[in-house]
Structure formats: C-alpha cells, structure tokens
Protein backbone atom coordinates (compact mmCIF):
# COMPACT_ATOMS: atom_id res chain seq x y z
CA UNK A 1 -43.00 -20.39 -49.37
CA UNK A 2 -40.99 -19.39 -45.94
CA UNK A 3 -38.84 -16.35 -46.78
CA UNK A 4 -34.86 -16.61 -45.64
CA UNK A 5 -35.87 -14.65 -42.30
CA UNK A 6 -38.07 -17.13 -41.26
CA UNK A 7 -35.53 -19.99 -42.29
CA UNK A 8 -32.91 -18.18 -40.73
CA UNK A 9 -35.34 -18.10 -37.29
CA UNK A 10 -35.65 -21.72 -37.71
CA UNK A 11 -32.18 -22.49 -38.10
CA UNK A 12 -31.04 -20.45 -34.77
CA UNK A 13 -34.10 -21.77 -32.76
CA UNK A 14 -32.85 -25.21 -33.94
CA UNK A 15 -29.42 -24.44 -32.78
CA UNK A 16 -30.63 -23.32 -29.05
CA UNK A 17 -32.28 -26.61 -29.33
CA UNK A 18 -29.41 -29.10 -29.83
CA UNK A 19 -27.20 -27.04 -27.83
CA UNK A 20 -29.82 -27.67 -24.56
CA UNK A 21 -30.31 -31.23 -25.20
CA UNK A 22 -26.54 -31.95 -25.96
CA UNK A 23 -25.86 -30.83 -22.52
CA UNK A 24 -28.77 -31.94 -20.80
CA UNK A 25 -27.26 -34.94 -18.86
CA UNK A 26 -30.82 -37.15 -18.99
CA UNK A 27 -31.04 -39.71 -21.18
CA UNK A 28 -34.44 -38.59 -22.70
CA UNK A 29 -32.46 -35.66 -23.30
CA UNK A 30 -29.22 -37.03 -25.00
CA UNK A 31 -31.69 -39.67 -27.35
CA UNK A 32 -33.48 -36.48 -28.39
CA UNK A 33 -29.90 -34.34 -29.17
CA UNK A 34 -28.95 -37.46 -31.27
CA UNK A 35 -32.42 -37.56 -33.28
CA UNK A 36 -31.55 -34.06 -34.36
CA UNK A 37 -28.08 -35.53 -35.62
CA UNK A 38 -28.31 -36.69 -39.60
CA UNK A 39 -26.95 -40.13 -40.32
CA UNK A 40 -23.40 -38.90 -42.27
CA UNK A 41 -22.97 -36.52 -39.57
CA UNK A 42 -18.75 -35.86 -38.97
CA UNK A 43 -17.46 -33.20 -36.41
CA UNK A 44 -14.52 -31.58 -34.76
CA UNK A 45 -13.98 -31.06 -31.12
CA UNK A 46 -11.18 -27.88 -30.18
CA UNK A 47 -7.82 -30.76 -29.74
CA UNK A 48 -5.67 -31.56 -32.54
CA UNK A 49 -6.82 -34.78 -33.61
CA UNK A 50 -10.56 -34.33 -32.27
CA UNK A 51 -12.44 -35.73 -34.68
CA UNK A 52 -15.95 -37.56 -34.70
CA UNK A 53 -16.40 -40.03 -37.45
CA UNK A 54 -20.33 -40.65 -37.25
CA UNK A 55 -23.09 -40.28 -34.82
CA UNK A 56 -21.99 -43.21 -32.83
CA UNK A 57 -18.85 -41.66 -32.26
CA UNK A 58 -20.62 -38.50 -30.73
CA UNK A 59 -22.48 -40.20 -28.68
CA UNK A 60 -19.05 -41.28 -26.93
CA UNK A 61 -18.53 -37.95 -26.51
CA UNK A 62 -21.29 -36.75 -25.18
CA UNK A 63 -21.91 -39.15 -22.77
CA UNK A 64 -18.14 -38.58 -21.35
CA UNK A 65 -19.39 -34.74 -21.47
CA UNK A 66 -21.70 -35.71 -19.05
CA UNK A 67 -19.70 -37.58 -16.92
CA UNK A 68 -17.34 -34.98 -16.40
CA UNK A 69 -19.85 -32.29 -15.62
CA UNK A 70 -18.81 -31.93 -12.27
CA UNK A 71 -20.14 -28.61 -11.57
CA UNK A 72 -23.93 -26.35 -12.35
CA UNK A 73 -23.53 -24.31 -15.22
CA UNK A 74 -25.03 -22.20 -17.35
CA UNK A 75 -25.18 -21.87 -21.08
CA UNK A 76 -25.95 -18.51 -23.41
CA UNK A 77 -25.14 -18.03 -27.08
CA UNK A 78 -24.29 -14.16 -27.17
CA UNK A 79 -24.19 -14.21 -30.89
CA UNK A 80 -24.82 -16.17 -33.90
CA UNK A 81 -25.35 -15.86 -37.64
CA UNK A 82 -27.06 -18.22 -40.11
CA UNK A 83 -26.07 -18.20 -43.55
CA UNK A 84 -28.39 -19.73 -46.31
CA UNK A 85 -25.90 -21.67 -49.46
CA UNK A 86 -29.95 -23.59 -50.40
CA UNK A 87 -33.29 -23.47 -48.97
CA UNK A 88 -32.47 -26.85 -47.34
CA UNK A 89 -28.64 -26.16 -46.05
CA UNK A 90 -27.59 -23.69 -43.31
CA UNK A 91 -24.18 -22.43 -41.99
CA UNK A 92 -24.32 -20.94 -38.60
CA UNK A 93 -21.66 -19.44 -36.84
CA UNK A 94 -21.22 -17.86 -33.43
CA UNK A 95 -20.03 -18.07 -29.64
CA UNK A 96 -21.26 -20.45 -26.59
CA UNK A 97 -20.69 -19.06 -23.90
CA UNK A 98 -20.79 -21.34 -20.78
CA UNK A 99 -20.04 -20.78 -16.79
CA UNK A 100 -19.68 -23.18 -14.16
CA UNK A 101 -20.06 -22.72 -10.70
CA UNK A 102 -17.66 -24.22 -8.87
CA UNK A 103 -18.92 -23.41 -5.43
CA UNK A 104 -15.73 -20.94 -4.56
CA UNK A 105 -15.23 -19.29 -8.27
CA UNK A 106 -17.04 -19.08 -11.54
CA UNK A 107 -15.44 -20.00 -14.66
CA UNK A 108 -16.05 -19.40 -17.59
CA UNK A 109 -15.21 -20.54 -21.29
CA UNK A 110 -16.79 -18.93 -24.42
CA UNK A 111 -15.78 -21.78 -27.34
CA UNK A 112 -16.59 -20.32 -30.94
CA UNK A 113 -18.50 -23.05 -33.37
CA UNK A 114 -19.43 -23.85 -36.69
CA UNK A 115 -22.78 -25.74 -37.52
CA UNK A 116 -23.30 -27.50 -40.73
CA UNK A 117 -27.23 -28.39 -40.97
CA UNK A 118 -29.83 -29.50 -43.69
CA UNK A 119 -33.43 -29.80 -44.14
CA UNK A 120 -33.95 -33.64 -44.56
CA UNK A 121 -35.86 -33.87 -48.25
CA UNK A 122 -39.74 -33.59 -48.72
CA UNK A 123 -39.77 -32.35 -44.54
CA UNK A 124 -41.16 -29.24 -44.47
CA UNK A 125 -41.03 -26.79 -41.09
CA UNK A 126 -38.26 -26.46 -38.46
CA UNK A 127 -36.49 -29.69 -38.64
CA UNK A 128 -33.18 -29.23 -39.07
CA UNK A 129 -30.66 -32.20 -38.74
CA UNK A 130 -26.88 -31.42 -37.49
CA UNK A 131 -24.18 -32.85 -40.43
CA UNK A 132 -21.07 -31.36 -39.29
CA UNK A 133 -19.90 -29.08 -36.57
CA UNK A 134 -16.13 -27.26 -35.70
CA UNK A 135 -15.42 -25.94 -32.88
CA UNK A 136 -12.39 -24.09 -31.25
CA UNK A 137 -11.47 -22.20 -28.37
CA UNK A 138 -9.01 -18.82 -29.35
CA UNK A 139 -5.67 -19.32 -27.55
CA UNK A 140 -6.54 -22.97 -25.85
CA UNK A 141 -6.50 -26.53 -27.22
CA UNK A 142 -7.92 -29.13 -25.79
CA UNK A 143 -6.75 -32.97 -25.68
CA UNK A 144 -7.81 -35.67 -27.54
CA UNK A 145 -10.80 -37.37 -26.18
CA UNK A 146 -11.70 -34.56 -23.93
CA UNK A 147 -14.17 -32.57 -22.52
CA UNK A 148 -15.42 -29.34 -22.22
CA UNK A 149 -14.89 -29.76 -18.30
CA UNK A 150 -11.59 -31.05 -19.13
CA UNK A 151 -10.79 -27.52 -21.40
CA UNK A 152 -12.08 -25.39 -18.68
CA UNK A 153 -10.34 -27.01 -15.54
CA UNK A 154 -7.02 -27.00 -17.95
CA UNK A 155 -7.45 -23.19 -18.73
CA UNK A 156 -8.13 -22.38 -15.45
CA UNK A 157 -4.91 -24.41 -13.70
CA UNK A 158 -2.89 -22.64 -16.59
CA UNK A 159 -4.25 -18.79 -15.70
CA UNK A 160 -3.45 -20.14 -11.80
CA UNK A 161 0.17 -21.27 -13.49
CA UNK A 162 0.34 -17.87 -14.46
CA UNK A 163 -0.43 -15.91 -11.70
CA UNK A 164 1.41 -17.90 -9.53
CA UNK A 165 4.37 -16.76 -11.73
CA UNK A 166 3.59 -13.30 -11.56
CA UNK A 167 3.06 -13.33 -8.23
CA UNK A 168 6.61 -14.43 -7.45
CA UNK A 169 7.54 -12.46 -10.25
CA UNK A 170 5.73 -9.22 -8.10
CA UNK A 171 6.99 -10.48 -4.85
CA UNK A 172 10.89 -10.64 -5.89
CA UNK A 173 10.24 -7.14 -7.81
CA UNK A 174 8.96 -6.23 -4.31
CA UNK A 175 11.95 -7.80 -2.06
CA UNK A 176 14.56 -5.73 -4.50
CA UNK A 177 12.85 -2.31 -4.10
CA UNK A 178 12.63 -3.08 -0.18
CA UNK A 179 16.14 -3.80 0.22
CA UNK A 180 16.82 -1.13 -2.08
CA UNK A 181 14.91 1.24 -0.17
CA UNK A 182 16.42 0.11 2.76
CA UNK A 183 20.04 0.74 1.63
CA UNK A 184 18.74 3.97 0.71
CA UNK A 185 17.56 4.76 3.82
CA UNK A 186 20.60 3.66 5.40
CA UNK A 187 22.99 5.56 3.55
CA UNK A 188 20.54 8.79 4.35
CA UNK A 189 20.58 7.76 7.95
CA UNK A 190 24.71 7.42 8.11
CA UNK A 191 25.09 10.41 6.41
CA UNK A 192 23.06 12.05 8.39
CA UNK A 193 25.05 10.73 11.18
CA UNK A 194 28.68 11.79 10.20
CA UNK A 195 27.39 15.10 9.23
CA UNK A 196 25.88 15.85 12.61
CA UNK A 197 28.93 13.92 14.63
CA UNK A 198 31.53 15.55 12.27
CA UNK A 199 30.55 18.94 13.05
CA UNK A 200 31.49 19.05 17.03
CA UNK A 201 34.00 16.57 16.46
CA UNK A 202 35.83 19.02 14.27
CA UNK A 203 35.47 21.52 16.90
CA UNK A 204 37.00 19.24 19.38
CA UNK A 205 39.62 18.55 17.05
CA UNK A 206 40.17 22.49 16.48
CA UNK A 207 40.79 23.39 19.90
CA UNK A 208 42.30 20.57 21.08
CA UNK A 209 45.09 21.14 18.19
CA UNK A 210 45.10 25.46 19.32
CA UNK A 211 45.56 24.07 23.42
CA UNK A 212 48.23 21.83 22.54
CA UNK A 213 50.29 25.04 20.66
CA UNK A 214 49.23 27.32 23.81
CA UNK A 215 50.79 24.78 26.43
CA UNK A 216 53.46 24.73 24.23
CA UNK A 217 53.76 28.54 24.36
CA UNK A 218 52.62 28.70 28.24
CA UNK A 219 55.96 25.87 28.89
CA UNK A 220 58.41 28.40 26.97
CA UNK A 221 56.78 31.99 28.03
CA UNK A 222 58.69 33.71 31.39
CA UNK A 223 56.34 36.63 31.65
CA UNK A 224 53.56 36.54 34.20
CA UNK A 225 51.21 38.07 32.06
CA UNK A 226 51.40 36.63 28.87
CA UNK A 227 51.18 33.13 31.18
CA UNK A 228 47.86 34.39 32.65
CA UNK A 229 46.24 35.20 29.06
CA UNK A 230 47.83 31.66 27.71
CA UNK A 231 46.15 29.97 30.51
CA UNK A 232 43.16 32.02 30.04
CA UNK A 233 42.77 30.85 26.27
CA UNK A 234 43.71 27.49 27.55
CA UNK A 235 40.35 27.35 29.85
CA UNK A 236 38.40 29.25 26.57
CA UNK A 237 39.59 25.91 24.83
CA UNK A 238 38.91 23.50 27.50
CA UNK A 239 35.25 25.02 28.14
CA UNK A 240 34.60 24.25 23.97
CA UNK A 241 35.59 20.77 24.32
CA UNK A 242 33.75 19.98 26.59
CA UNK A 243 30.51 21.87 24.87
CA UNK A 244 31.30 20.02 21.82
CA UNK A 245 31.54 16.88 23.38
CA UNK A 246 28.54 17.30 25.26
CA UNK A 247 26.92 17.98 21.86
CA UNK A 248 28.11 14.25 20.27
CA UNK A 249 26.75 12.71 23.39
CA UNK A 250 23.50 14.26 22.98
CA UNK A 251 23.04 13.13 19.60
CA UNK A 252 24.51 9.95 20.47
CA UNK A 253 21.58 9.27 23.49
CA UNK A 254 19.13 11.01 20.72
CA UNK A 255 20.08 8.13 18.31
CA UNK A 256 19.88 5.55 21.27
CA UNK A 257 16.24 6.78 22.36
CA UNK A 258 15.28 6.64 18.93
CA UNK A 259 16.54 3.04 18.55
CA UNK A 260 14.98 1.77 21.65
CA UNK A 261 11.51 3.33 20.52
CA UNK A 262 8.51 0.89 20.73
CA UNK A 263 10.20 -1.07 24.09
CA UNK A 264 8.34 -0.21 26.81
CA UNK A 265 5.74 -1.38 29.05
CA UNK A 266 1.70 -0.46 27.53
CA UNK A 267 -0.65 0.76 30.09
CA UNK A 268 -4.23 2.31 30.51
CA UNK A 269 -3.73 6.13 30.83
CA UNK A 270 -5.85 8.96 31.32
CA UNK A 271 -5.27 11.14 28.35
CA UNK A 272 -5.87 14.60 29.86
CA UNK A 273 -3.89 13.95 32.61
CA UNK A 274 -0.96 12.99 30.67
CA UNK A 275 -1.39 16.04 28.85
CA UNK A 276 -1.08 18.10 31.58
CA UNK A 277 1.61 16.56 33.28
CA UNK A 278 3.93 17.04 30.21
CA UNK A 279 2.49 20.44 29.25
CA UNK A 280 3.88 21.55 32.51
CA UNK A 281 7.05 20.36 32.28
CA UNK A 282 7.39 21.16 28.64
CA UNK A 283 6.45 25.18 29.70
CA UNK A 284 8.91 25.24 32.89
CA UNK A 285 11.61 24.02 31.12
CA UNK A 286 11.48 26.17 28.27
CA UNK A 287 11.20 29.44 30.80
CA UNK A 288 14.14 28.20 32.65
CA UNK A 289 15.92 27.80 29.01
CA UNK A 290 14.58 31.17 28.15
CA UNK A 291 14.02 33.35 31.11
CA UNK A 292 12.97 36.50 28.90
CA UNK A 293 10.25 34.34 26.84
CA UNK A 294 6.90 34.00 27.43
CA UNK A 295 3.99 32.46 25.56
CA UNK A 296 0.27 32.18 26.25
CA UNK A 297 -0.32 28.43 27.20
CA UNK A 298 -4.55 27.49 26.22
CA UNK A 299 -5.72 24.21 27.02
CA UNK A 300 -8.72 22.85 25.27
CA UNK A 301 -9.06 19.30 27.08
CA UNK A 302 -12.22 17.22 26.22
CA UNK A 303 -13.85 16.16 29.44
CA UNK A 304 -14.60 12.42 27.30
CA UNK A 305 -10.78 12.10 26.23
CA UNK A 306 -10.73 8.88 28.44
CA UNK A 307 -7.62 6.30 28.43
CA UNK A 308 -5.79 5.17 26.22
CA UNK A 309 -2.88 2.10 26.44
CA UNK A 310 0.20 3.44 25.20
CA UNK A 311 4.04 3.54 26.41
CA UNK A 312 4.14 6.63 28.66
CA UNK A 313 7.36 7.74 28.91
CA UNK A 314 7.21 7.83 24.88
CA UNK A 315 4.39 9.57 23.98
CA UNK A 316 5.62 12.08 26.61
CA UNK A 317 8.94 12.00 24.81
CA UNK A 318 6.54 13.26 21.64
CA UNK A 319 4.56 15.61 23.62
CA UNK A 320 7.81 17.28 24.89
CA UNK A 321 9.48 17.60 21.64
CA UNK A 322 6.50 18.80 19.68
CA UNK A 323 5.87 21.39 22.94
CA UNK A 324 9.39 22.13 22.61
CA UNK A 325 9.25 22.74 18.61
CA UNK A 326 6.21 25.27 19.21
CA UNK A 327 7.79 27.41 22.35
CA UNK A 328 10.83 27.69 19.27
CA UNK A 329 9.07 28.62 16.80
CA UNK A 330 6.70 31.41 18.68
CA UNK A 331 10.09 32.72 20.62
CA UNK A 332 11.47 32.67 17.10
CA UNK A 333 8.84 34.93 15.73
CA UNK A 334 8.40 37.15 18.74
CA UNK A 335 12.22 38.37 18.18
CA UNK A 336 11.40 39.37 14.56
CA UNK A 337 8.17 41.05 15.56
CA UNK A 338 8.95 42.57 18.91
CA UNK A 339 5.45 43.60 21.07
CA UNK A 340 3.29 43.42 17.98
CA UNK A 341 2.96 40.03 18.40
CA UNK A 342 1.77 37.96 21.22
CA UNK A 343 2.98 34.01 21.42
CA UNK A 344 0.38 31.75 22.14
CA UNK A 345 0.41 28.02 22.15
CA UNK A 346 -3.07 25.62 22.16
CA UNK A 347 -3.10 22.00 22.94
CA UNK A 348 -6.38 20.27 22.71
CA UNK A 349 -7.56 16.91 22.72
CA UNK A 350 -10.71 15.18 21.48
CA UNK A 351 -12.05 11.43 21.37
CA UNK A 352 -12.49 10.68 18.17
CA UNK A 353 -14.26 6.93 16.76
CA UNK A 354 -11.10 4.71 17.19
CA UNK A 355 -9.08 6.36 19.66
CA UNK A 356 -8.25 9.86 21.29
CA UNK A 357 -6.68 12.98 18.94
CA UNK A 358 -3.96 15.37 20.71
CA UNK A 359 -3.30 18.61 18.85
CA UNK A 360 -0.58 20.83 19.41
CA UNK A 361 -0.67 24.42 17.92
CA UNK A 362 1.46 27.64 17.57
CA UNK A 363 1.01 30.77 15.94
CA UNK A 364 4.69 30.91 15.29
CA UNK A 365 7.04 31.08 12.19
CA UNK A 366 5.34 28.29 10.36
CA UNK A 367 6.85 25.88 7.18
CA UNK A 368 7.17 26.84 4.15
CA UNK A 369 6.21 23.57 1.94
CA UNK A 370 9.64 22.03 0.92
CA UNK A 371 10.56 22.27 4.69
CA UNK A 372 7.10 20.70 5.44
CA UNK A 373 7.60 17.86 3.07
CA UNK A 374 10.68 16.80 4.74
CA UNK A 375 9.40 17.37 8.76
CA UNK A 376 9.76 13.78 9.68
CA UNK A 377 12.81 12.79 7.54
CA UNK A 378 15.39 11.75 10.79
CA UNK A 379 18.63 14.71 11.04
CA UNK A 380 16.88 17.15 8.96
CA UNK A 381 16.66 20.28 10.62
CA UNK A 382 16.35 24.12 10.09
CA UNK A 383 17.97 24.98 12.93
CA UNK A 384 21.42 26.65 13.00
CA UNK A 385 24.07 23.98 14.11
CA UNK A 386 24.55 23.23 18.17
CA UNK A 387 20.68 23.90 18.03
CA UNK A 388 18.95 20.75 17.44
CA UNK A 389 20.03 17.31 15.61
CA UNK A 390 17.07 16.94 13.48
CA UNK A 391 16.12 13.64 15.11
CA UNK A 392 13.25 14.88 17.31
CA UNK A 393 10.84 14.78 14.80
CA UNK A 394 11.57 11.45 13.53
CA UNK A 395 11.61 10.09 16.66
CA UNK A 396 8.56 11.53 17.38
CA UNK A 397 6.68 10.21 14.34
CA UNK A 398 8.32 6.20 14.73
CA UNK A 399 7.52 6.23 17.87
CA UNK A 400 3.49 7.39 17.24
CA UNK A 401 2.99 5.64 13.57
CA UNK A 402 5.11 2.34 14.44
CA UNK A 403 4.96 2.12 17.92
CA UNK A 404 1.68 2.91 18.90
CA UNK A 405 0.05 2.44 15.54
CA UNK A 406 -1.32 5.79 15.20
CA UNK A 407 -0.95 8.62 13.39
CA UNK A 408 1.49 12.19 13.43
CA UNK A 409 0.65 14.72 10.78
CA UNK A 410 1.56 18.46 10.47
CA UNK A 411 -0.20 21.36 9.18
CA UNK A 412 1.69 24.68 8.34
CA UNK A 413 1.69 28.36 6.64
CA UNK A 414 4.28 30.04 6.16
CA UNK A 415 4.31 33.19 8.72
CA UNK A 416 1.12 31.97 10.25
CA UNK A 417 2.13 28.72 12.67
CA UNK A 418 2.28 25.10 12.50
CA UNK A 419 -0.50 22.71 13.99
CA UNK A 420 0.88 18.87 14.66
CA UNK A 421 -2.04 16.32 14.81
CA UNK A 422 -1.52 12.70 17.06
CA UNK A 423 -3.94 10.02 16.94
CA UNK A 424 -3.43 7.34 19.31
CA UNK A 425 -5.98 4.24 19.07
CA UNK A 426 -7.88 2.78 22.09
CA UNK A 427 -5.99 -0.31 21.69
C-alpha cells in the first residue's frame, strides 16, 4: 500500500504536470491538461467574479491564456505542500512563479494557488484528476475574463504609474531644494558683498564727514600755522578716500571677472609654457610688492605635459592667484620665524590619463581644517581687511571646475604649507 510520502510525491509531480500542459500553447498539449481535469471540476481565477463553472468553461480560459501569451516565459513552483484529508483526495498549496521576457525587461508575477485533486475510484498509481483550483495574486486583482498576461501587463503599467509619480514627486522635491539652495547662496553671496563694500565705504564716509569739519575750521582759522596743519589733515583725508575707493573698485572688477568667468575664446596651449610665463610674472610682481621678500622658486615641469584647450587668460588668472596665495603665506611665515626658515615655493606639472595636472606648493603657514573647509566659499578670507576680498579663491575654483570642467583641490597642515592641485582635461 503507497505510504503518504509517496502519495504526496505523486500529487506534486502531478501538479508540475498540469501546470506544463496548461500553459503549453499546442493543442496536444491543452487536450492532455484537460484529460487531467475531473468532470465536476469548478475553479477561481484572481478577479472578483472569476469563476469557472465546468471544464468547458476552462477550456475558454485557457485557450484565451494562450492567445494572450505574447511574450517567452518561464515557469517554476518555488514551493508547495500537499496535504492528505483520504488516500484518494489531496490539497496542495503553494506559489507559481512565472517571468516573461519581454525583449527590453523581465517581469515577473508569482500568483499563490490552491489545488483540489482526487484519485478517480478503483485507479491505482499517479493519476490524479484536478476538481477545483483558487488562485490569487497578494495586493493585485485581476478582471473578469482575464489573463495571466492581462494581470502582469496591468501590474506592471501600475508600478510604471507609480514611479512615474515618484519621479515627479523626486523631481519637484529636487526643483525646491535647488531654488532653495540658490536663495541660500544668494543671500551668502550679498552678504558677502555689503560686508566687503561696507567696510571702505564707511571709511570714505569717515573722512569725508572729518574733511568737511576741517574746511570748515581751515575757512574760519587766521593763523598761518594752524592753516598749514588743517590743510595737511585735509590731504591725510583726501589720500584715504581715495585708498578706500580704490579698494570698492577692486572688489567691484573682482566681482565682474568672476561673473564673466567661462567667456573666452578655447585654444590649444602648451602647458609648460603657460606655466612659465605666469610663474614669472606671478614672482616679479610679488618682489616689486615686497622688495625685502624672497622665496625659492622650483620648477618640476614634465617634458610630456603637452597642450591642453583651455581659456588662457583664465587659467592664468588661477595660476596668478594661487602663486599669489603661496608667496603670502611663505612671506607670512618667514616674519614669524625670521632666518630659521627658508621660503620655498614648487610648481610641477604632470600628464595624467585624461588631461594634464598643475600643482602649486608652499611650505608656508598652512590651514588649519575649518579654514580649509571653507577655501573656495566666494568673500571668505583670513586676511586682515584692505588685504584681500576673499573672492580669489572662488574665482579660481568656478573658473577650473565649471569653466574648464576640471578639477581644484587643496591640501593643507597646519604650520607645514598648503599644496593646491588643478586638473585640466585634454578636451
């Protein structure tokens, strides 16, 4: 007498079977899917309402299964279990899973089902006949009269329903933190502004205010002398003014420049050679800013640098201002540490993979890290006031990382220097 394993085999191996002929799309196949189908057979499909009466009524179904099997597919049953109520009658219950290949994505649907089957009397062996079935699909219902193409084409135009609502969901979210960030950036950058205009317009202010009380003084004063030291003040004043003033137009044009960054005409250059040229400058204008300083200038220039197209006159902008940062900050350092020191200042530059690397390096005051974190932020500056308008840097990096696409990064210890890295790519 077979034991309930070996029923239990029979029932799930008789299961695979209807399962494969169901939706094998030949008609040899479908006559031998309804053979295995008992006579008072009754079923329901995953749609309210989805309900087959008989066998004949299946066979509707399954042959509009077949004409909406558009795609290839696959089917696997990762898990089933067979429950024995008699010797001739078997429950089993588990998951089809099924994927079609639609040529561009695979989908997949994994409806759960319940088959009702019996032994038909005085057969012994693995015949098993179908008598009822349930399925359902968790979280999906399908429509009367369809198909299992129909459920998974639905599901699938719902999930792209739903991402298409997510995605403009994600792309508003998006558009709000730009604009946000934008306003924040603005209201950093005009801050930035009045703060750095405020401070020699005040001064302007100031002494314009003190010369208009002196020429009041110089109109009612009789002696010679006290005139000459009135007049002298007066020319004291004047001579501020006009540093002051000189100072908003500065970081007026330094606001302009950066502006116009990104504007000018690209052409092949030799790297080196550009270099060089600005290195020069960069060196006799500091000495003829600073006649007492002096700094070791090494060049490390790699004989395959080659060209690069870029906007000359900005990338020599950056060259100068980062040359310019590095003389500072080793002139800086040499006043705290007297002969003990000696200033040096390496630029090299190296082709790298996508493009040529120039590298600027002092062994100056370096960063400490909260001033390196904010290097590149546009007005921020350590400098004492009249010294620098904290826009060089953020010129420098717009110009470099928008303009040219590349790259501006700084290295930096505290007592030990500052090295600033620019990538440019070959095109």
């Amino acid at each position: 007498m077979p034991t309930p394993q070996h029923i239990r085999a029979e029932v799930e191996e008789a299961v695979h079977t209807l399962l494969r002929d169901w939706l094998d799309p030949s008609p040899e196949a479908t006559e031998r899917f309804l053979g295995r189908v008992a006579a008072e057979f009754t079923g329901h499909g995953t749609g309210p309402g989805d309900y087959y009466a008989d066998r004949e009524a299946l066979r509707a179904m399954v042959r509009r299964e077949h004409e909406g099997m558009s795609f290839p597919f696959t089917l696997d049953v990762p898990w089933m279990t067979v429950r024995l109520p008699h010797p001739t009658v078997a429950l089993a219950e588990g998951v089809i899973r099924v994927e079609i290949d639609t040529g561009e994505e695979t989908l997949v649907e994994a409806p759960r089902f319940s088959f009702v089957l019996e032994r038909p009397p005085g057969e012994a062996g693995g015949r098993w006949l179908l008598v009822h079935f349930h399925f359902s699909v968790p979280d999906a219902l399908q429509d009367e009269g369809g198909t299992m193409d129909d459920l998974l084409w639905s599901r699938n135009r719902e999930l792209e329903r739903l991402v298409a609502e997510r995605t403009a969901e994600l792309e508003a979210a998006q558009a709000q933190l730009v604009q946000q960030e934008k306003m924040a950036s603005l209201g950093q950058l005009t801050a930035g502004i009045a703060h750095e205009i405020k401070n020699p317009l005040n001064f302007v202010n100031n002494f314009a205010a003190l010369s208009r009380d002196l020429a009041d003084e110089l109109a009612a004063e009789a002696d010679p002398e006290e005139r000459q030291a009135i007049l002298a003040d007066l020319k004291t004043n004047a001579a501020k003014i006009e540093e002051h003033g000189r100072r908003a137009d500065a970081i007026v044009r330094q606001m302009m420049a950066h502006a116009r960054s990104g504007g000018g005409e690209r052409e092949a250059v030799e790297v080196n050679a550009l270099v060089e040229e600005y290195v020069g400058l960069a060196y006799h204008g500091m000495r003829a800013r600073h006649p007492g300083s002096n700094v070791t200038l090494v060049k490390d220039l790699a004989d395959d640098a080659g060209e690069v197209r870029l906007v000359v006159q900005e990338i020599g902008r950056v060259l100068i201002n980062l040359l310019d940062n590095a003389f500072d900050a080793t002139r800086e350092r040499a006043a705290a540490e007297g002969s003990a020191y000696a200033p040096t200042v390496r630029v090299s530059t190296r082709r790298r993979a996508d493009g040529v690397e120039v590298r600027i390096e002092d062994n100056g005051t370096g960063m400490p890290a909260a001033v390196r974190e904010r290097v590149f932020e546009p007005f921020f500056t350590t400098k004492p006031t009249g010294d620098g308008t904290g826009l060089g840097l953020s010129m420098s990096y717009d110009i470099v990382v928008h303009g040219h696409r590349g790259t501006l990064t700084v290295e930096s210890a505290e007592g030990e220097g500052t090295a600033f890295r620019m990538t440019l790519p070959e095109r």
